[in-house]
N, C-alpha and C. Protein backbone atom coordinates (compact mmCIF):
# COMPACT_ATOMS: atom_id res chain seq x y z
N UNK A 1 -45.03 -153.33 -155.41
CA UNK A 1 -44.66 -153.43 -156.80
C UNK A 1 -43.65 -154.57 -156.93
N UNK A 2 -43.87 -155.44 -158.17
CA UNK A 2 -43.20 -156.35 -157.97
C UNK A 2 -43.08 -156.84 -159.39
N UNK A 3 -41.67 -157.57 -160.11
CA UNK A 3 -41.06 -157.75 -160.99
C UNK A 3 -42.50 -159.30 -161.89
N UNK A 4 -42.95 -158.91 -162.96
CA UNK A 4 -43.67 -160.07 -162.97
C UNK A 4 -43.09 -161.35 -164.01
N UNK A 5 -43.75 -162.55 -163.60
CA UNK A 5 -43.12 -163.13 -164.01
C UNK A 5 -43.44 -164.05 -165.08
N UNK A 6 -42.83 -163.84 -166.39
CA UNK A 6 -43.47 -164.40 -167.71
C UNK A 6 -43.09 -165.94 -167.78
N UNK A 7 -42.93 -166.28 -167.25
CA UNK A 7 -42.51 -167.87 -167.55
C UNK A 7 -43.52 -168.85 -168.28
N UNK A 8 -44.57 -168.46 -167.93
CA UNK A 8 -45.61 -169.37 -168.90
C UNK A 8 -45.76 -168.89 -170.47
N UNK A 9 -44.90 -167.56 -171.11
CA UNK A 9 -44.58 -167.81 -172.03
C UNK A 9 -45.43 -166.45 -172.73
N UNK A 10 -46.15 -165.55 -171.36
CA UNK A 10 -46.75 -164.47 -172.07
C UNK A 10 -46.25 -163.43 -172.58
N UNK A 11 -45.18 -163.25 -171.85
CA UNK A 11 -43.90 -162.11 -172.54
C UNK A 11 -44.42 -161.61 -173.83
N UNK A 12 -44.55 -162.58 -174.64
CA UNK A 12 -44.48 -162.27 -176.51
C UNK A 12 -45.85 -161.84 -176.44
N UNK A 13 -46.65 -161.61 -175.86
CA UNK A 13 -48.17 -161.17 -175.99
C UNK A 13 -48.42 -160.13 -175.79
N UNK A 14 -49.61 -159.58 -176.08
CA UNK A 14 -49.87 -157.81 -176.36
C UNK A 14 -50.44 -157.73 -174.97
N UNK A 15 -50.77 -158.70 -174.02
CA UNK A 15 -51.13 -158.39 -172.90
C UNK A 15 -50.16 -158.04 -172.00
N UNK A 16 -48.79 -158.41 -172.51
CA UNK A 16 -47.51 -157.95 -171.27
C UNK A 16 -47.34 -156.82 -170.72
N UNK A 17 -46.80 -157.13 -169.46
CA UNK A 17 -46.93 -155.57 -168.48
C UNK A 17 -45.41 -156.22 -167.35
N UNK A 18 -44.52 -155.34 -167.60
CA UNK A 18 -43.62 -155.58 -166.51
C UNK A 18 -43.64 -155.67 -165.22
N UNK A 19 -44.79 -155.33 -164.43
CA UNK A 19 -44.88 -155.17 -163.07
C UNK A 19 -46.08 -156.20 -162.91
N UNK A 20 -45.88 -156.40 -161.39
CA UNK A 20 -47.19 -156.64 -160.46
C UNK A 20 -47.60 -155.47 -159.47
N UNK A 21 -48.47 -155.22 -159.73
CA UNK A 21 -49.13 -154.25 -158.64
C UNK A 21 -50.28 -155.09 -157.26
N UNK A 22 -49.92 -155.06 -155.93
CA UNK A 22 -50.76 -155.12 -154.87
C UNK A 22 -50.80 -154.12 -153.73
N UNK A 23 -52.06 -154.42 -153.16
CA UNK A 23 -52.42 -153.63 -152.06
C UNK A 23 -52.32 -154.34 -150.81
N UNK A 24 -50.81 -154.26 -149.62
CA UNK A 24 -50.56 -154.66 -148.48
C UNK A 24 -51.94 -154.52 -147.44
N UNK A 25 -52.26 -155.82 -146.94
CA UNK A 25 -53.65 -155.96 -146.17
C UNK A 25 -52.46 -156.44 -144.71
N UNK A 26 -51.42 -157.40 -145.06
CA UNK A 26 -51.04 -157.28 -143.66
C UNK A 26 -49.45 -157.78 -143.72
N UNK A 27 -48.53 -157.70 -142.89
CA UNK A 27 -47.22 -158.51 -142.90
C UNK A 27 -47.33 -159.43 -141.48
N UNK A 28 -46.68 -160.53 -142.02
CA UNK A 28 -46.55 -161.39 -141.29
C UNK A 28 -45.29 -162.41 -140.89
N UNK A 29 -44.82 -162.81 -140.09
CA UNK A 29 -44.10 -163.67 -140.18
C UNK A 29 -44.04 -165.29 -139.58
N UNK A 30 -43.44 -166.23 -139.83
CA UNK A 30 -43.93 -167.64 -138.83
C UNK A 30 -42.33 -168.57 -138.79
N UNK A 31 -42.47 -169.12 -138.09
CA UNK A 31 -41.38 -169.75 -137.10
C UNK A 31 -41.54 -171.12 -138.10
N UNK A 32 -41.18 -171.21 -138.82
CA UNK A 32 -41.18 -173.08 -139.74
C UNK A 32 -40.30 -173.83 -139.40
N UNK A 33 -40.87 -175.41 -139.03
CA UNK A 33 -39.51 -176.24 -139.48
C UNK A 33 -39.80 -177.27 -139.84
N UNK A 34 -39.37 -177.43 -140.99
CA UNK A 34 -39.52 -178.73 -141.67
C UNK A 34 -39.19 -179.85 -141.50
N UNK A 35 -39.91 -180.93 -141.98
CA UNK A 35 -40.22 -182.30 -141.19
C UNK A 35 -40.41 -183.11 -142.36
N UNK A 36 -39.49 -182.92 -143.66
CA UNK A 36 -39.88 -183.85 -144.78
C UNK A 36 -38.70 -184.66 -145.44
N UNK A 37 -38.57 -185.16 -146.56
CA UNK A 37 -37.44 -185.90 -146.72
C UNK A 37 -36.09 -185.41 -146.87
N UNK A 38 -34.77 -185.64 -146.32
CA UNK A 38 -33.98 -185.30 -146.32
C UNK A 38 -33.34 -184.69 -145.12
N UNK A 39 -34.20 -184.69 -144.31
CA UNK A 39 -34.15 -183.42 -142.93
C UNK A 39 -32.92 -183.69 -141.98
N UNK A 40 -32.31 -182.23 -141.45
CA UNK A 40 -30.72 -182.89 -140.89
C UNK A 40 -31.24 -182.36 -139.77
N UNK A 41 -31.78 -180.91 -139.29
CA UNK A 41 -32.48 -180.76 -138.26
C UNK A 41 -33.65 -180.31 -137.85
N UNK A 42 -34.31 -180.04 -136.87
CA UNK A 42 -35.13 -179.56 -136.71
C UNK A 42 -35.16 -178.27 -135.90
N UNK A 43 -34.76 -177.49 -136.75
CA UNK A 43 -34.33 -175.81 -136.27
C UNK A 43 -35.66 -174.74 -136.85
N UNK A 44 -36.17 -174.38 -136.19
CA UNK A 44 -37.20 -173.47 -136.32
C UNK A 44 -36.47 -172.30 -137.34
N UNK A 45 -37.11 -172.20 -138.54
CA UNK A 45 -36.92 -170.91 -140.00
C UNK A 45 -37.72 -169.94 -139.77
N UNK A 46 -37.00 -168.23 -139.54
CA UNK A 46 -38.53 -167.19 -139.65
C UNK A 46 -38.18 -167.03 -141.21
N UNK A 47 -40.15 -167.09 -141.39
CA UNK A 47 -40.18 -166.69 -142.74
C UNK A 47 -41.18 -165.39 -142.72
N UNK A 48 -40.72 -164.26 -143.40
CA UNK A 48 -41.55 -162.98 -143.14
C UNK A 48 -42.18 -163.22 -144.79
N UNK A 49 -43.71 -162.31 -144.56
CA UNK A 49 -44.48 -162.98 -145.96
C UNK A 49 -45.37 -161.85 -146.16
N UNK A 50 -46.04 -161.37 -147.36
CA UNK A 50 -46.93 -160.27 -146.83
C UNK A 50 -48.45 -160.43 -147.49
N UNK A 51 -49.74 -160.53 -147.05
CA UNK A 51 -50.66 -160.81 -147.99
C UNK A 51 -51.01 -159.83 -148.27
N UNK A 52 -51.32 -159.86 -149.57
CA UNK A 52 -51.67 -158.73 -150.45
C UNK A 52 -52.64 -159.05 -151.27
N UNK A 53 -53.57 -158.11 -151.68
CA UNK A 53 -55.14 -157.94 -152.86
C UNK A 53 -54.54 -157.53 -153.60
N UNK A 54 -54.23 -158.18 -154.86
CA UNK A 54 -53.66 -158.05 -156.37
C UNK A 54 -54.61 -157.45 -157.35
N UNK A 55 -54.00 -156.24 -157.69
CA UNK A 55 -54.40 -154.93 -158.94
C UNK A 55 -54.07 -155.99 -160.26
N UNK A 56 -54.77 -155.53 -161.42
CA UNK A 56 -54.97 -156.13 -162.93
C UNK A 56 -54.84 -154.66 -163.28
N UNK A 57 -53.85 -154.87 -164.57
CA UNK A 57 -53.21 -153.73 -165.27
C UNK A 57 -54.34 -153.66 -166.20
N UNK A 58 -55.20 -152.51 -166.55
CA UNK A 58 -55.76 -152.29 -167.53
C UNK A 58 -55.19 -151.61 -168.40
N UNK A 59 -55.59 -152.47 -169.80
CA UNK A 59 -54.85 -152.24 -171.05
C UNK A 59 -53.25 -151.77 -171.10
N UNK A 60 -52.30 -152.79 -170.79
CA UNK A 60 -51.02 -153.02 -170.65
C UNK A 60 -50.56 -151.97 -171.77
N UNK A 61 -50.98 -152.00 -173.11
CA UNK A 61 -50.16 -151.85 -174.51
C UNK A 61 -50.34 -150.44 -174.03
N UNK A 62 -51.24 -149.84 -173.55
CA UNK A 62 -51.82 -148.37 -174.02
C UNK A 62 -51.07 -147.71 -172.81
N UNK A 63 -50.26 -148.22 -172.01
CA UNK A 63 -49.83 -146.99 -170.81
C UNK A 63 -48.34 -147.38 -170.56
N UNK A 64 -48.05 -146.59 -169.92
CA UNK A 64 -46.22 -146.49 -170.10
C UNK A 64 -45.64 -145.43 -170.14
N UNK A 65 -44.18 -145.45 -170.20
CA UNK A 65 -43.51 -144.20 -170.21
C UNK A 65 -43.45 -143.89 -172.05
N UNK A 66 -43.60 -144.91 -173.11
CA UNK A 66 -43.76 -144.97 -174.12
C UNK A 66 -44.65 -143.81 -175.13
N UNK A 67 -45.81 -144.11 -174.14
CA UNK A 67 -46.99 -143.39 -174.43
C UNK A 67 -47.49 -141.98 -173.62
N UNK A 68 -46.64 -142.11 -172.76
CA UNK A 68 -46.77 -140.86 -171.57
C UNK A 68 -47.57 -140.69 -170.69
N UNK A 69 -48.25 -141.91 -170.47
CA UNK A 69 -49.14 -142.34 -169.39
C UNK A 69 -49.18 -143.29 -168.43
N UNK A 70 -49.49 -142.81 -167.28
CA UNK A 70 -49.58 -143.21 -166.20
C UNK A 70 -50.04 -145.27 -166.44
N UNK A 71 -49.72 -145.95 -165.93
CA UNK A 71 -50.31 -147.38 -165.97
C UNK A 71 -51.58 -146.95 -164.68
N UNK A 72 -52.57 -147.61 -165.50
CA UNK A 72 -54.00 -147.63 -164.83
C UNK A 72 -54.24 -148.97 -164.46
N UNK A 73 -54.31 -149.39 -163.24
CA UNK A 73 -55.19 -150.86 -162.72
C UNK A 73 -56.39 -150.80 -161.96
N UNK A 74 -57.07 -151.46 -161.53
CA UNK A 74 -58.04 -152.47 -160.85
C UNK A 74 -57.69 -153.63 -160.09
N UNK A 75 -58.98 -153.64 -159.27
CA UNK A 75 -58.75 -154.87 -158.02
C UNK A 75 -60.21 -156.00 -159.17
N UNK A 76 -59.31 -156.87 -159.30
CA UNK A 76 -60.55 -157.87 -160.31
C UNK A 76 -61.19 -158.33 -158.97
N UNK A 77 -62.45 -158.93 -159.58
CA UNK A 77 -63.51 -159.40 -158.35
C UNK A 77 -63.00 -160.21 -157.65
N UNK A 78 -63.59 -160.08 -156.10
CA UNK A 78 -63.02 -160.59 -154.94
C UNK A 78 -63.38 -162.39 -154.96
N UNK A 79 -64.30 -162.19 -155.89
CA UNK A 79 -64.66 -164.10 -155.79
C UNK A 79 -63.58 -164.78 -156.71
N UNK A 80 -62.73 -163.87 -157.73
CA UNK A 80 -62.12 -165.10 -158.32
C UNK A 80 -60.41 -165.36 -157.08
N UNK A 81 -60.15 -166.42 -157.72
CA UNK A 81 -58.96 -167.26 -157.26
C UNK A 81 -57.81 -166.40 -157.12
N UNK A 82 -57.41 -165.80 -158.02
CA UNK A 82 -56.18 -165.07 -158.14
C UNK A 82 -56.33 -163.40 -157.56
N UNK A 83 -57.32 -162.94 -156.76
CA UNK A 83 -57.36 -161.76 -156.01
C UNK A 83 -57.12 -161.49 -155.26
N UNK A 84 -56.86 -162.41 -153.94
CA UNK A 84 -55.77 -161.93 -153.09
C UNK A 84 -54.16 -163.31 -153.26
N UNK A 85 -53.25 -162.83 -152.68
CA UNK A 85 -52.11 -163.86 -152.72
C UNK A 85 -51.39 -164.11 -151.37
N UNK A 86 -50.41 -164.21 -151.39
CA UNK A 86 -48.72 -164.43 -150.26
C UNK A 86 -48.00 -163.82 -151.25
N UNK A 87 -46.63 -162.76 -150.81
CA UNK A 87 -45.95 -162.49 -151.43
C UNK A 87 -44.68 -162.43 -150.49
N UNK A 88 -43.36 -163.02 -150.76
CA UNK A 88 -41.88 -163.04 -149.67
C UNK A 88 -41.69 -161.72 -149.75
N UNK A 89 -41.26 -161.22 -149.00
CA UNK A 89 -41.07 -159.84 -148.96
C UNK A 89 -39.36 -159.77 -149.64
N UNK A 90 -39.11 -160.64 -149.89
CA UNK A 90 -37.69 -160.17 -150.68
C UNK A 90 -38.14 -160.08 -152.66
N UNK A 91 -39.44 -160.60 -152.77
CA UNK A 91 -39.70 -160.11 -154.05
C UNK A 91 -40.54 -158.90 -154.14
N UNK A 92 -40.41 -158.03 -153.29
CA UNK A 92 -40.87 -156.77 -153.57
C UNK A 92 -39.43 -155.61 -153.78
N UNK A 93 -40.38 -155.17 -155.64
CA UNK A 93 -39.30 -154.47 -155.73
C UNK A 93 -38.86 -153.02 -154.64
N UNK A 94 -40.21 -152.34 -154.04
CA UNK A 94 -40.48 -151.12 -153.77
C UNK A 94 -41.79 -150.50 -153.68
N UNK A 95 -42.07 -149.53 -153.16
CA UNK A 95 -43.48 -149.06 -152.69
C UNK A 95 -43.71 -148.51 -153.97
N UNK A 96 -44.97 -147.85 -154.37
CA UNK A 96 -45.77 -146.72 -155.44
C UNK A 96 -46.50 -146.06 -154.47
N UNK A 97 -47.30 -145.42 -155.40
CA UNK A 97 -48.13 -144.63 -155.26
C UNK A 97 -49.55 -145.00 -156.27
N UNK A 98 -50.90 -145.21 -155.36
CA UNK A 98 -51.39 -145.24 -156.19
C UNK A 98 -52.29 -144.50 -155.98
N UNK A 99 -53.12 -143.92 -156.50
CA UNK A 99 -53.77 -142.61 -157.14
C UNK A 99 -55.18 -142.86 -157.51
N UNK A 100 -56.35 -142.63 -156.30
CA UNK A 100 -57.67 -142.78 -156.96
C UNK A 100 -57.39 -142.18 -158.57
N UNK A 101 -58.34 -142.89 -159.60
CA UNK A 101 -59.06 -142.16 -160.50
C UNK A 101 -60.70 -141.87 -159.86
N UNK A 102 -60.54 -140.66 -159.36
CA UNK A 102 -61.87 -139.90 -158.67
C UNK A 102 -63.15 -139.85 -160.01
N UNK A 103 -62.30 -139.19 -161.01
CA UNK A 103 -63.30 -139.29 -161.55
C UNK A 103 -64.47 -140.09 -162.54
N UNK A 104 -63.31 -141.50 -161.89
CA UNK A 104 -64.16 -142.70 -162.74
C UNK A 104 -65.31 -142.95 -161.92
N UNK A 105 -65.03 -142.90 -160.02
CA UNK A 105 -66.00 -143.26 -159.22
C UNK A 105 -66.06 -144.69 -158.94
N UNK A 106 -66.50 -144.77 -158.09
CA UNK A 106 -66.55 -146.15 -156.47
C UNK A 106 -67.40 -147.20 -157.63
N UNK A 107 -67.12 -148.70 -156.91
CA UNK A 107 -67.92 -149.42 -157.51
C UNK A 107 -68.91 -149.53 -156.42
N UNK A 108 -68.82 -149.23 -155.23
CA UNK A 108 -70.16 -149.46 -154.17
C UNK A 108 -70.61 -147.56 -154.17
N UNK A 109 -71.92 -147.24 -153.73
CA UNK A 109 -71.96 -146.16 -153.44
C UNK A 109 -72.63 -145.98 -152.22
N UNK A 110 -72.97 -147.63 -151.28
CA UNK A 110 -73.33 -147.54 -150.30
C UNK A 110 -72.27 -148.10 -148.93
N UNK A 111 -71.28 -147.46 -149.42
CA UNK A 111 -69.77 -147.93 -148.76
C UNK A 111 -70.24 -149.46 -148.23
N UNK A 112 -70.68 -150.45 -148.71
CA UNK A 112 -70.99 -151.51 -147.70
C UNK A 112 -69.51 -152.59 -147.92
N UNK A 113 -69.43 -152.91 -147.39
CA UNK A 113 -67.71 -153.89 -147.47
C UNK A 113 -68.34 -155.17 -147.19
N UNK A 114 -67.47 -156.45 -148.67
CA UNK A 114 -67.94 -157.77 -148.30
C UNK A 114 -66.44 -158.44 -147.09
N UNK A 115 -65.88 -157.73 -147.43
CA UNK A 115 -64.20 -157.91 -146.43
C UNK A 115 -63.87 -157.09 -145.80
N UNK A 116 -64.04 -156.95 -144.55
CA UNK A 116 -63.20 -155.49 -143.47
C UNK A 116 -61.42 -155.54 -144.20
N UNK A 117 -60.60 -156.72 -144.01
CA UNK A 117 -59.64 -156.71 -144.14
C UNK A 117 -59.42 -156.20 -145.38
N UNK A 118 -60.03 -156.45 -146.56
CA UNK A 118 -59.35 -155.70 -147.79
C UNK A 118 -60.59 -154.34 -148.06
N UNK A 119 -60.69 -153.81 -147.37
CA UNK A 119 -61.26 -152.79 -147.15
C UNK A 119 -62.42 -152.28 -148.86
N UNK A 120 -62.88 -153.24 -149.18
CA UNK A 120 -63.34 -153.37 -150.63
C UNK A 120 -64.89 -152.42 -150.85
N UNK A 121 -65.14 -151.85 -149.31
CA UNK A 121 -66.25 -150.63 -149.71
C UNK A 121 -65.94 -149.37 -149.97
N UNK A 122 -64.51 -149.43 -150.03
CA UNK A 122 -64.20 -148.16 -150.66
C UNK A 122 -63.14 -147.77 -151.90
N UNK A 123 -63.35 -149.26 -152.44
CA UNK A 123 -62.96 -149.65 -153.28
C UNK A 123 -63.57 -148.44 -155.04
N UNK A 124 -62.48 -147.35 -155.74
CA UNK A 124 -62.42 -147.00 -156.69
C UNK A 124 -62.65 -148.44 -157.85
N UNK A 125 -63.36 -147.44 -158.91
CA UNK A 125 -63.22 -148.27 -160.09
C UNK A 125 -62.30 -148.65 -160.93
N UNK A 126 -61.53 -147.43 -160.73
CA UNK A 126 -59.71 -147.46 -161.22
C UNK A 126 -59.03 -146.60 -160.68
N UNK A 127 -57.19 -146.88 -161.12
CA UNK A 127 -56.60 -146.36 -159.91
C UNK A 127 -55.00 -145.93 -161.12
N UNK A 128 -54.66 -144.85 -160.59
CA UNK A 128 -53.56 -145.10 -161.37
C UNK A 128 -52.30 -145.19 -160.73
N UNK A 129 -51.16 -145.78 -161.80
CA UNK A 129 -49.63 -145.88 -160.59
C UNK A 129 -48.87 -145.15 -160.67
N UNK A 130 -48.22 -144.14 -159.85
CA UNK A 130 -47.31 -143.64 -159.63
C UNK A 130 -45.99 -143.42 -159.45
N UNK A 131 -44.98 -143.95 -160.17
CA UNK A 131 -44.14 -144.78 -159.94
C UNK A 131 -42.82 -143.85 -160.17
N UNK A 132 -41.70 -143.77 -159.02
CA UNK A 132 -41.11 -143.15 -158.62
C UNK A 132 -39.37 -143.60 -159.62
N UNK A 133 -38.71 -143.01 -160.39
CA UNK A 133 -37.74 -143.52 -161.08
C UNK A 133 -36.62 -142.59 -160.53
N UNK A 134 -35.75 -142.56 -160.20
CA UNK A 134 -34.29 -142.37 -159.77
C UNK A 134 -33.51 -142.17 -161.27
N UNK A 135 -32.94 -140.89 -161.46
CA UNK A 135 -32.24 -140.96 -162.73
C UNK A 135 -30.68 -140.68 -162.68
């Protein structure tokens, strides 16, 4: 779960949704050192990173604590651009919970997977979030 970020100006739109929701496929980390203008040394940086398959909030306006419902997402199709990412692990706010909707049902029903790693044959049609608040 992760803080999202309106900068291109969607904020004011009926599509806004405060969060990012993904599904951790792996953590990683790598030894960098940069070699570009300005450089004083060459000291190896760990950078820890995590890739993740990014959930799409269905119908933002309609779920919330507002409305008394759970926020419902989806994994959008694996062919477009923006379905899986990199995320720093210092922009994660915190874990969820997310919650087959069982009774919407699988989009495969012959468990076949086009990705082992994002495990997408057992991929629900929707899912809801669970989200843990401290009062």
């Amino acid at each position: 779960m992760l803080l999202a970020d309106h900068a291109d100006g969607s904020a004011g739109s009926s599509t806004f949704h405060h969060f990012l929701y993904a599904r951790v496929l792996g953590a990683y980390h790598v030894n960098v050192i940069y070699t570009g203008p300005e450089i004083r040394e060459y000291k190896a940086r760990r950078f820890d990173f995590l890739w993740v398959r990014w959930f799409e909030v269905v119908e933002p306006a309609s779920s919330g604590w507002g409305n008394s419902t759970l926020d419902l997402v989806r994994f959008p199709p694996m062919h477009h651009n923006d379905s899986f990412g990199f995320v720093d692990l210092g922009d994660v706010l915190h874990g969820c919970h997310i919650l087959l909707a069982f009774a919407k049902g699988t989009w495969q029903t012959n468990v076949v997977s086009v990705s082992h790693c994002a495990k997408d044959g057992k991929d629900y049609k929707l899912y809801y979030v669970g989200r843990y608040v401290q009062q």
